[in-house]
N, C-alpha and C. Protein backbone atom coordinates (compact mmCIF):
# COMPACT_ATOMS: atom_id res chain seq x y z
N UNK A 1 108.17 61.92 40.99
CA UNK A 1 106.91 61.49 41.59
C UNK A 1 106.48 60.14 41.03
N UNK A 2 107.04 59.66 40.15
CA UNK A 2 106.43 58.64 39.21
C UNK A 2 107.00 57.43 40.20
N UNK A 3 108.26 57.55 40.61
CA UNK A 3 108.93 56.43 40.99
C UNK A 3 108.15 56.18 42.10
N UNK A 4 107.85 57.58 43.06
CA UNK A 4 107.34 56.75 44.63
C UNK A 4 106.06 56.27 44.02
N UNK A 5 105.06 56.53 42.79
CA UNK A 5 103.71 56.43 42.67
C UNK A 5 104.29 54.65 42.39
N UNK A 6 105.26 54.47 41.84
CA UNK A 6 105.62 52.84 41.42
C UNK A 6 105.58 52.20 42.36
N UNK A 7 106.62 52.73 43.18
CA UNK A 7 107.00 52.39 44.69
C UNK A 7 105.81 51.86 45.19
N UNK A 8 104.96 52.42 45.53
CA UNK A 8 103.92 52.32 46.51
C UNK A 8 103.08 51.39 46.09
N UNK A 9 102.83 51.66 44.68
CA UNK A 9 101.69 50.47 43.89
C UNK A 9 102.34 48.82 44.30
N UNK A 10 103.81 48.55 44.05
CA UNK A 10 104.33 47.38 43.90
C UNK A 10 104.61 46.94 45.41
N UNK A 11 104.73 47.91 45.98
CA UNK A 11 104.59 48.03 47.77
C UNK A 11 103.34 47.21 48.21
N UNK A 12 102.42 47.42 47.32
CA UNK A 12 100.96 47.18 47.96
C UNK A 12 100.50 45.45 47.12
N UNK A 13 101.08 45.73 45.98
CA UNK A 13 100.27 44.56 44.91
C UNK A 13 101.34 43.03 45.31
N UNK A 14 102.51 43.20 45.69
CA UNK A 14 103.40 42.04 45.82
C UNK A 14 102.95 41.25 47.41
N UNK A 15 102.90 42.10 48.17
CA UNK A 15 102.25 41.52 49.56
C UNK A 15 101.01 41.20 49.70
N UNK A 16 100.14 41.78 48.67
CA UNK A 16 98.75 41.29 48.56
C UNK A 16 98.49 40.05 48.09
N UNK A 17 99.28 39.82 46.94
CA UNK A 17 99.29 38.85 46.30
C UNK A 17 100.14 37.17 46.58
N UNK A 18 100.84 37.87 47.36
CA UNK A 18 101.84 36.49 48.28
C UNK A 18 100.54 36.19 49.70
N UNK A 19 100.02 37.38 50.27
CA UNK A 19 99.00 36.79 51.41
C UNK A 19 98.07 35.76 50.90
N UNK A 20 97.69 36.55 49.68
CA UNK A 20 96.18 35.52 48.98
C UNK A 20 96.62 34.43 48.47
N UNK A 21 97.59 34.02 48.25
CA UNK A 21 98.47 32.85 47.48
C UNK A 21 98.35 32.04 49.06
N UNK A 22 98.80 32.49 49.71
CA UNK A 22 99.27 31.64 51.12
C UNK A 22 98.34 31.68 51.86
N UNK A 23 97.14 32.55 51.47
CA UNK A 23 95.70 32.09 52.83
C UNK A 23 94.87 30.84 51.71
N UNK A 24 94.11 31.34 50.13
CA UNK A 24 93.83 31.06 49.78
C UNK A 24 93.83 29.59 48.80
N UNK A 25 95.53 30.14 48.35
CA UNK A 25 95.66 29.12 47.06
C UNK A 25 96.03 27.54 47.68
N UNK A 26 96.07 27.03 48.90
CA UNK A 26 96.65 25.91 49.40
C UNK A 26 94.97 25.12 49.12
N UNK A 27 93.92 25.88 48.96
CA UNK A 27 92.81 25.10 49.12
C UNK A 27 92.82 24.93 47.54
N UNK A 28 92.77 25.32 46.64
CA UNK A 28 92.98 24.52 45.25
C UNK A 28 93.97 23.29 45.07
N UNK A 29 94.79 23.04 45.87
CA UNK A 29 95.65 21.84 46.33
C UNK A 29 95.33 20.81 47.53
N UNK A 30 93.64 21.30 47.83
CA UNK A 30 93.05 19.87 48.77
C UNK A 30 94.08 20.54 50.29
N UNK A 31 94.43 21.55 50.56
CA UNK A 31 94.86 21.44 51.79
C UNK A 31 94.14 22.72 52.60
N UNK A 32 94.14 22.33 53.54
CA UNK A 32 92.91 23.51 54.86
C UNK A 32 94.17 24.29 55.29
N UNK A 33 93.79 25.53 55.26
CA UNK A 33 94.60 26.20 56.66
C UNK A 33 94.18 26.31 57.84
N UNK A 34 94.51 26.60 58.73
CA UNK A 34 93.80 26.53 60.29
C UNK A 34 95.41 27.44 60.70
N UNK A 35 94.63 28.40 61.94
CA UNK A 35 95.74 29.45 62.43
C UNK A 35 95.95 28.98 64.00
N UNK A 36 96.72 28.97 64.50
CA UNK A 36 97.08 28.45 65.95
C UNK A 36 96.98 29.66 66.71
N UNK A 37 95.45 29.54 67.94
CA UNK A 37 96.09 30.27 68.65
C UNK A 37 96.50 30.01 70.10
N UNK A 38 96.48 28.58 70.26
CA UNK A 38 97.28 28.50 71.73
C UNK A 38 97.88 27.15 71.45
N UNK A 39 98.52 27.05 71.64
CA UNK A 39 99.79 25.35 71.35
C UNK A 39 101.00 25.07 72.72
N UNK A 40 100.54 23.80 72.68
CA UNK A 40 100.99 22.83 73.90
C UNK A 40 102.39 22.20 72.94
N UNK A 41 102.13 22.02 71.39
CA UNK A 41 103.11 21.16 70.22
C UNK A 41 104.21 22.24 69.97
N UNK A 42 105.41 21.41 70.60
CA UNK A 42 106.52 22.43 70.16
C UNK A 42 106.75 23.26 68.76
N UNK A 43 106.08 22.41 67.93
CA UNK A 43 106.13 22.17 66.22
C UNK A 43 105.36 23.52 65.84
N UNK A 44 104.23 23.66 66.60
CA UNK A 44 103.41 24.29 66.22
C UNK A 44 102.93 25.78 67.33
N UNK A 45 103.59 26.85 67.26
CA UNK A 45 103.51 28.14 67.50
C UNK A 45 102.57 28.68 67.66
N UNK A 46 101.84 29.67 68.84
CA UNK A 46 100.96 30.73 68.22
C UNK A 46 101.40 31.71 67.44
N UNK A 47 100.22 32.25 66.71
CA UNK A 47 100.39 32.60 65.22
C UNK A 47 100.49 32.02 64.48
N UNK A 48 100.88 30.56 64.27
CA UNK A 48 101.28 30.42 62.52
C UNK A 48 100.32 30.05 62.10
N UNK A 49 100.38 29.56 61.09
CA UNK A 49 99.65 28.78 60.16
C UNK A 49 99.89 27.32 59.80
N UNK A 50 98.88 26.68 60.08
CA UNK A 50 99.31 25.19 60.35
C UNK A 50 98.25 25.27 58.31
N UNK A 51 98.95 24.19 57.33
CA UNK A 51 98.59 24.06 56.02
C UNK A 51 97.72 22.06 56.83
N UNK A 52 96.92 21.63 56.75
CA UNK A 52 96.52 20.59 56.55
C UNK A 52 95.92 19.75 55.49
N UNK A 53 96.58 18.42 55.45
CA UNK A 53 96.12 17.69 54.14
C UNK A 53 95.08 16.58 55.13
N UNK A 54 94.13 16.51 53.92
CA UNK A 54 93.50 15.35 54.56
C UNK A 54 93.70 14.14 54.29
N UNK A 55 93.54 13.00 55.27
CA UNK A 55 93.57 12.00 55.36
C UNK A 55 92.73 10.81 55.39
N UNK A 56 92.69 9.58 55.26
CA UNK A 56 91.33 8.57 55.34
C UNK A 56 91.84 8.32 57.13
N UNK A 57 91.02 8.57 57.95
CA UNK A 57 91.77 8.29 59.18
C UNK A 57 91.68 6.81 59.49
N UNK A 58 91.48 5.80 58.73
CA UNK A 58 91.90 4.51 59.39
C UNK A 58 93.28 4.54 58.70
N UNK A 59 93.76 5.12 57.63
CA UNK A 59 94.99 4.95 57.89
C UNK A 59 96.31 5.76 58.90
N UNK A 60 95.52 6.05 59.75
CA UNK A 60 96.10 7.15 61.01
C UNK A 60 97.21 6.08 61.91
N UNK A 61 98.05 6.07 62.25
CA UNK A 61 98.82 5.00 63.31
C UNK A 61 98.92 6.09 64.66
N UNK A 62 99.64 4.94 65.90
CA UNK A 62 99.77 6.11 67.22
C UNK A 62 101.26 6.35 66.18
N UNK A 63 101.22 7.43 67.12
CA UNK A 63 102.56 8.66 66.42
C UNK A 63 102.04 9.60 65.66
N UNK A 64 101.34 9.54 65.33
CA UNK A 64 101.68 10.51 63.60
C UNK A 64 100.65 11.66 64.22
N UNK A 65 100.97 12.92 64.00
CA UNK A 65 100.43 14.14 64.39
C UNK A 65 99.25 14.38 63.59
N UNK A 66 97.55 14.59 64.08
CA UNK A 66 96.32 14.92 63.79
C UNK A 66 95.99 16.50 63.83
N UNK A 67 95.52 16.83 63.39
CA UNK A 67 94.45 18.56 63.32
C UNK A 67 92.88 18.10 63.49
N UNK A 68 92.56 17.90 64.32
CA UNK A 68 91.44 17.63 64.62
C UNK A 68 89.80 18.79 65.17
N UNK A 69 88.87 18.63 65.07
CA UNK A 69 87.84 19.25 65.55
C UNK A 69 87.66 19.62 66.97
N UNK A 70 87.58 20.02 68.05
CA UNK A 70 87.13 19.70 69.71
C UNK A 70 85.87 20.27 69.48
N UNK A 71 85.52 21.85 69.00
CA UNK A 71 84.22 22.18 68.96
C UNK A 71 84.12 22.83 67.79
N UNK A 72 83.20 23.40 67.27
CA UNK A 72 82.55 24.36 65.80
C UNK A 72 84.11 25.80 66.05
N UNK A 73 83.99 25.99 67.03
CA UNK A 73 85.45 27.13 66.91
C UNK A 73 86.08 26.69 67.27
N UNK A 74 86.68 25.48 67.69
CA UNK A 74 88.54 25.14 68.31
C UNK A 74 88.82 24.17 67.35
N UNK A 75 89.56 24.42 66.84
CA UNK A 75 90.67 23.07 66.10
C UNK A 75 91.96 22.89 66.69
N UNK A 76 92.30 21.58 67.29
CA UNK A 76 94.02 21.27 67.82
C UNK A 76 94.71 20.58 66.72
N UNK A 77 95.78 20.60 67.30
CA UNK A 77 96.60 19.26 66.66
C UNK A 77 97.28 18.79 67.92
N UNK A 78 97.49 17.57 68.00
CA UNK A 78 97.67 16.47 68.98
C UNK A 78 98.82 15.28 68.26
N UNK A 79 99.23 14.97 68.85
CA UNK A 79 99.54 13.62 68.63
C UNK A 79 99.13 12.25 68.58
N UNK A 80 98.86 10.95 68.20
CA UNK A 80 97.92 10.20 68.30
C UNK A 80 98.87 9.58 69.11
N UNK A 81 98.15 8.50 70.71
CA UNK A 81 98.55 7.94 71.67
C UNK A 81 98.00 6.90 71.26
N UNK A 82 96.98 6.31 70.71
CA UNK A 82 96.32 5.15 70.45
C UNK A 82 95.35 5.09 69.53
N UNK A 83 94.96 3.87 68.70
CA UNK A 83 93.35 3.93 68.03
C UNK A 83 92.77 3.19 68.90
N UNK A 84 91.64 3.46 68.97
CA UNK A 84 90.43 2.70 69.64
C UNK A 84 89.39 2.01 68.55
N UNK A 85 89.12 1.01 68.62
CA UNK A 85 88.03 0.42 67.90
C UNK A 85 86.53 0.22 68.76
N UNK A 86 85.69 1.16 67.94
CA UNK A 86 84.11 0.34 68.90
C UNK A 86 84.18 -1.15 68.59
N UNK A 87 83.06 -1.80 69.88
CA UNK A 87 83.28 -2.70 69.95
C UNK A 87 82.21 -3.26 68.60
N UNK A 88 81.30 -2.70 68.73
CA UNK A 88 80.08 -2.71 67.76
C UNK A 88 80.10 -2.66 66.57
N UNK A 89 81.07 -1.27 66.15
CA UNK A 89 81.53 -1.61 64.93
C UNK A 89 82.88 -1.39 64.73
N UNK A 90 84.03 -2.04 64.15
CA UNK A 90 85.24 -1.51 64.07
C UNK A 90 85.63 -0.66 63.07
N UNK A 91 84.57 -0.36 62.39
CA UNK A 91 84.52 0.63 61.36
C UNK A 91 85.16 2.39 62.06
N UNK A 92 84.41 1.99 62.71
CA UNK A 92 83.99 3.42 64.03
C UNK A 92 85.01 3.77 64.97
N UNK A 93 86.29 4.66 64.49
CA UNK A 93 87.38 4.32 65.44
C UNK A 93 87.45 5.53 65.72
N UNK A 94 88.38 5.73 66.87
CA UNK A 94 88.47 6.89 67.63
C UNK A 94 90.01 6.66 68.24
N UNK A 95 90.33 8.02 68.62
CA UNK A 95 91.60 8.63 69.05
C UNK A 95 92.17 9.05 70.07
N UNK A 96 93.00 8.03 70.59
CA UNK A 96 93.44 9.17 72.02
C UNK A 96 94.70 9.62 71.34
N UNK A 97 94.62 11.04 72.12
CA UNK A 97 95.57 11.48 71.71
C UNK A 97 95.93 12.36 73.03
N UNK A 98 97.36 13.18 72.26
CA UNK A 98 97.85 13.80 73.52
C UNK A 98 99.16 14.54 72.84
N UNK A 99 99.31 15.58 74.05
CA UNK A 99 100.96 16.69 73.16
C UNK A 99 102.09 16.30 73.94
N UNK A 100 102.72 17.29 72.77
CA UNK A 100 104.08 16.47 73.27
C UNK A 100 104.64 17.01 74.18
N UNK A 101 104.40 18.34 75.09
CA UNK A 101 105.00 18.78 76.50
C UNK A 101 104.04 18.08 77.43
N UNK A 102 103.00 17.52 77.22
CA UNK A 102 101.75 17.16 78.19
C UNK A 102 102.19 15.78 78.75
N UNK A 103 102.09 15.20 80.28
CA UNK A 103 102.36 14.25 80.65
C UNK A 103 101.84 13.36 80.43
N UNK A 104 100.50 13.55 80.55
CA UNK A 104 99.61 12.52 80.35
C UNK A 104 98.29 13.05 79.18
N UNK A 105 97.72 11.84 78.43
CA UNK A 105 96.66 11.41 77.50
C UNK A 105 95.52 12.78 77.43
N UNK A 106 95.13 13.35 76.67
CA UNK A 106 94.07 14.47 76.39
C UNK A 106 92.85 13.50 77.30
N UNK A 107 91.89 13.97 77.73
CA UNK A 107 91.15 13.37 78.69
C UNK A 107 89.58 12.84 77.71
N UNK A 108 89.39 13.15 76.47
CA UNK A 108 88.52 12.72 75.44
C UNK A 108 89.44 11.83 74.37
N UNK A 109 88.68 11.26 73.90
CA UNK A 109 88.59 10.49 72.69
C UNK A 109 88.19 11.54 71.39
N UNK A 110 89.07 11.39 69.99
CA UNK A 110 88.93 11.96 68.99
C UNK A 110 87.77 11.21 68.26
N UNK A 111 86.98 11.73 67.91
CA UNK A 111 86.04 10.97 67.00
C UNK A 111 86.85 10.91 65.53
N UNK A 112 86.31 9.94 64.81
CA UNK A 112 87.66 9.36 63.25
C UNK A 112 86.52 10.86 62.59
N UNK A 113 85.87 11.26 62.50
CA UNK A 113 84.81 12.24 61.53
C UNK A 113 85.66 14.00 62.21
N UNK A 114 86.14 13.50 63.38
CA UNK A 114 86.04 15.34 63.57
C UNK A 114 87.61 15.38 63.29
N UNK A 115 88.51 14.24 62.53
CA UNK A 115 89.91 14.69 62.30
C UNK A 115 89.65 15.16 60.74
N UNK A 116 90.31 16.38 60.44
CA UNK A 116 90.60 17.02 59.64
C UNK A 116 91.63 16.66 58.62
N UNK A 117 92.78 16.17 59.52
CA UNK A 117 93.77 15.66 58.48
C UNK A 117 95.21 15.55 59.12
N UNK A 118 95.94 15.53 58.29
CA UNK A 118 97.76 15.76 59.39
C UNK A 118 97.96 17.06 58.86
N UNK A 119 99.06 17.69 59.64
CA UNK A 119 99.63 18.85 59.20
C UNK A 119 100.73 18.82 58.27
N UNK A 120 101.42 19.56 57.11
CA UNK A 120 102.14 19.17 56.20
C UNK A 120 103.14 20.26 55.94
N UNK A 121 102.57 21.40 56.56
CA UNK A 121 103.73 23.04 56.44
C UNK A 121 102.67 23.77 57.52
N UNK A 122 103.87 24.25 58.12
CA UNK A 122 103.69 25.53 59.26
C UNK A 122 104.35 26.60 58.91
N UNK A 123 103.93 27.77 58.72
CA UNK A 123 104.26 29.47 58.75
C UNK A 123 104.11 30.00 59.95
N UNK A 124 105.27 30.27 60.31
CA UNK A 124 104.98 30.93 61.61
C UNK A 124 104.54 32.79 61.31
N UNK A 125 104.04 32.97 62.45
CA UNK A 125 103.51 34.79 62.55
C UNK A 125 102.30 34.65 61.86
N UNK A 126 102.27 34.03 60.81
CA UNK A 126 100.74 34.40 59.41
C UNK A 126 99.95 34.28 60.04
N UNK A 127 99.34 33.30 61.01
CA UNK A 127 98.33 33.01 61.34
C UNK A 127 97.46 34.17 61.94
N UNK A 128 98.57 35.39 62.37
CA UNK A 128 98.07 36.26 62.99
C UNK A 128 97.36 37.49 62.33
N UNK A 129 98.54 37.30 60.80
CA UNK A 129 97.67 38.08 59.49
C UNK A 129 96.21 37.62 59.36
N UNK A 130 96.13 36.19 59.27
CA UNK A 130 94.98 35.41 58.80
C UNK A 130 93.85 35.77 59.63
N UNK A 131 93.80 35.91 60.83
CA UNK A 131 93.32 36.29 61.84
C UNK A 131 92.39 37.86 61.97
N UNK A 132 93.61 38.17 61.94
CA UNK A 132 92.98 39.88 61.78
C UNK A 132 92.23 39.84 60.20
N UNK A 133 92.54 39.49 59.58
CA UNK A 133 91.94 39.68 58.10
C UNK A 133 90.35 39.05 58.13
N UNK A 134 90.11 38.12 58.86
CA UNK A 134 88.68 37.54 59.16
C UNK A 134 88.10 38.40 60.04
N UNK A 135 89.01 39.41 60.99
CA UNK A 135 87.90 40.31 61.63
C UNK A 135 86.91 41.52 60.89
N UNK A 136 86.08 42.42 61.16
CA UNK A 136 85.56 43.38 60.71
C UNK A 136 86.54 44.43 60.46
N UNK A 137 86.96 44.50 61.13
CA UNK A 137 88.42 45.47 61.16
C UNK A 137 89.19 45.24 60.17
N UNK A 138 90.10 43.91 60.37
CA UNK A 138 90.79 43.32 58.97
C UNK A 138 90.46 43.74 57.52
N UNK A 139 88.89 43.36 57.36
CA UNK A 139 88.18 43.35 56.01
C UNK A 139 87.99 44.53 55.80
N UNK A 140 87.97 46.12 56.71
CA UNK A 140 87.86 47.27 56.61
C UNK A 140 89.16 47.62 56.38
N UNK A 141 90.58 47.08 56.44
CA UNK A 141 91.56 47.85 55.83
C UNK A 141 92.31 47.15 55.13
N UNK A 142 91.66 45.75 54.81
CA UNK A 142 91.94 45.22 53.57
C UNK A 142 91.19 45.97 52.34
N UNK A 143 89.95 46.40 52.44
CA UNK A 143 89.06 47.11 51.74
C UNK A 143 89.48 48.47 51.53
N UNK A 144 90.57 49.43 52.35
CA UNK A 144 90.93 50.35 52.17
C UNK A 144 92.33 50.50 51.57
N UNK A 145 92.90 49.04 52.17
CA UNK A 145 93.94 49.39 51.25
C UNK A 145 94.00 49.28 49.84
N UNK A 146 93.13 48.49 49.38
CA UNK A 146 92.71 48.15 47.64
C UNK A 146 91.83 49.63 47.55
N UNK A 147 91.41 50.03 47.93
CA UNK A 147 90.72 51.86 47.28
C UNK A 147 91.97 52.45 47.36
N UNK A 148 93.30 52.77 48.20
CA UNK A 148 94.05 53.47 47.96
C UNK A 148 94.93 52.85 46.93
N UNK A 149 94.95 51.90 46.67
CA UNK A 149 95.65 51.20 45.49
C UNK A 149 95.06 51.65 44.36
N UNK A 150 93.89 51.51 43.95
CA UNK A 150 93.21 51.82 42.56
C UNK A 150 92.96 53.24 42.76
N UNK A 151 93.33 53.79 43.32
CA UNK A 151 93.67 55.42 43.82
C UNK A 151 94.78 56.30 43.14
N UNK A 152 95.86 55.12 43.69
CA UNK A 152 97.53 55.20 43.28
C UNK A 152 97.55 55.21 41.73
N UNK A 153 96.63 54.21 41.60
CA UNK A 153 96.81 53.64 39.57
C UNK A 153 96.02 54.40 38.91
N UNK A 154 94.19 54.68 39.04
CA UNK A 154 93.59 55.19 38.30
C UNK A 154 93.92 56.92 38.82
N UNK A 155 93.98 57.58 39.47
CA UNK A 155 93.91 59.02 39.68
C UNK A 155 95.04 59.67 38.85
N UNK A 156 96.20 59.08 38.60
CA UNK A 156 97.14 59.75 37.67
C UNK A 156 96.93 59.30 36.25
N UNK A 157 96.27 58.60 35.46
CA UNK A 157 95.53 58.35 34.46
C UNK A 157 94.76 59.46 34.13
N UNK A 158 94.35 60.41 34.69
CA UNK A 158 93.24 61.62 34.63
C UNK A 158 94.08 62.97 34.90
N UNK A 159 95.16 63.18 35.13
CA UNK A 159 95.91 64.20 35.57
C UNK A 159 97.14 63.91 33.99
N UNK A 160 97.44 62.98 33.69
CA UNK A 160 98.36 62.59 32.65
C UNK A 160 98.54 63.83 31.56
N UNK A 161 99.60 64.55 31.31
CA UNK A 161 100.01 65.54 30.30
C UNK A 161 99.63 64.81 28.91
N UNK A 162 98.85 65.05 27.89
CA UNK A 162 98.74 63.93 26.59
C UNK A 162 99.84 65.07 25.30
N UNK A 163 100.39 64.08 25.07
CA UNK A 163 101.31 64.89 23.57
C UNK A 163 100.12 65.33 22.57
N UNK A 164 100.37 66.22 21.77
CA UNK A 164 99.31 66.61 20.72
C UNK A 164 100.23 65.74 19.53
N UNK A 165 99.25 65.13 18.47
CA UNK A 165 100.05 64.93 16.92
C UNK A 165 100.87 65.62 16.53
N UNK A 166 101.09 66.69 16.41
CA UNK A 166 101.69 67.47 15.90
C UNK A 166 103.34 67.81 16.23
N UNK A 167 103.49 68.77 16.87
CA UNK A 167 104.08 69.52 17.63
C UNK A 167 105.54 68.74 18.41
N UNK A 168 104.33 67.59 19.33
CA UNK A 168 105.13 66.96 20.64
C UNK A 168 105.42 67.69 21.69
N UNK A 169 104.47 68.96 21.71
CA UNK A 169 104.28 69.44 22.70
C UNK A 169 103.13 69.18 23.45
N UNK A 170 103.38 69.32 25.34
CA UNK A 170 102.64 68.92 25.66
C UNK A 170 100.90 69.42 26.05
N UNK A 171 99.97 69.21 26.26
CA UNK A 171 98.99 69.42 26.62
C UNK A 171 98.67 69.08 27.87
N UNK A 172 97.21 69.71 28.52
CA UNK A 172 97.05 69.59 29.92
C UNK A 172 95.82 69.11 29.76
């Protein structure tokens, strides 16, 4: 019984600990995750996990692939087709952009404030972990699976046979 009680604990603590490493720990290294869920970019899959670093976006050129803002819930990534300079100020630049199965130009301009950064590593499938784990649901059996974990560890701590000094026989 000891082995499956091992089994199960290291079952539970090694995948926990590789998710939280790979949702969490990329942001102690300055990089965002963002999860894909619909993609036009061959590069970039639904489900995965797109890792983003940020960037100063005037140093952005056309080519180089953006993660950008569209609204408070959508983030893309695009390709950049052009910079635009206001005329007013050239401080103030903006982005056309566009994907790479798409024929023609995204039909807005990127504002330089709502790009996030370039993308730097993609995981494919995670995004879908990441996903469910932000729902109510997620956080209810993320929350259950850590009670059956400290379940697994502390409940046989209290059942444990203890040797007496003496003897080395056991007790209950």
């Amino acid at each position: 019984m000891g082995f499956i009680r091992k089994f199960l604990i290291w079952a539970m603590v090694i995948p926990a600990v590789l998710l939280t490493l790979l949702l969490a720990g990329p942001r102690f290294v300055n990089l965002q995750v963002c999860s894909v869920h619909f993609s036009d970019m061959p590069d970039y899959r639904p489900g995965s996990l797109i890792y983003v670093r940020e960037v100063d976006p005037r140093e952005l050129n056309t080519g180089d692939v953006i993660t950008y803002m569209v609204s408070q819930e959508e983030v893309r990534t695009h390709r950049i087709a052009g910079v635009v300079a206001e005329e007013e100020n050239p401080e103030e630049i903006r982005f056309r952009t566009k994907s790479d199965t798409a024929e023609s130009e995204d039909p807005t301009l990127v504002y330089y404030r709502n790009v996030l950064g370039v993308p730097v590593m993609t995981i494919p499938v995670l995004g879908y972990a990441a996903d469910f784990l932000a729902t109510p649901a997620g956080l209810c059996a993320a929350g259950a699976a850590g009670v059956f974990w400290l379940l697994l560890v502390i409940l046989p701590l209290f059942f444990r046979k203890k040797k007496t000094a003496k003897g080395g026989k056991y007790l209950r």
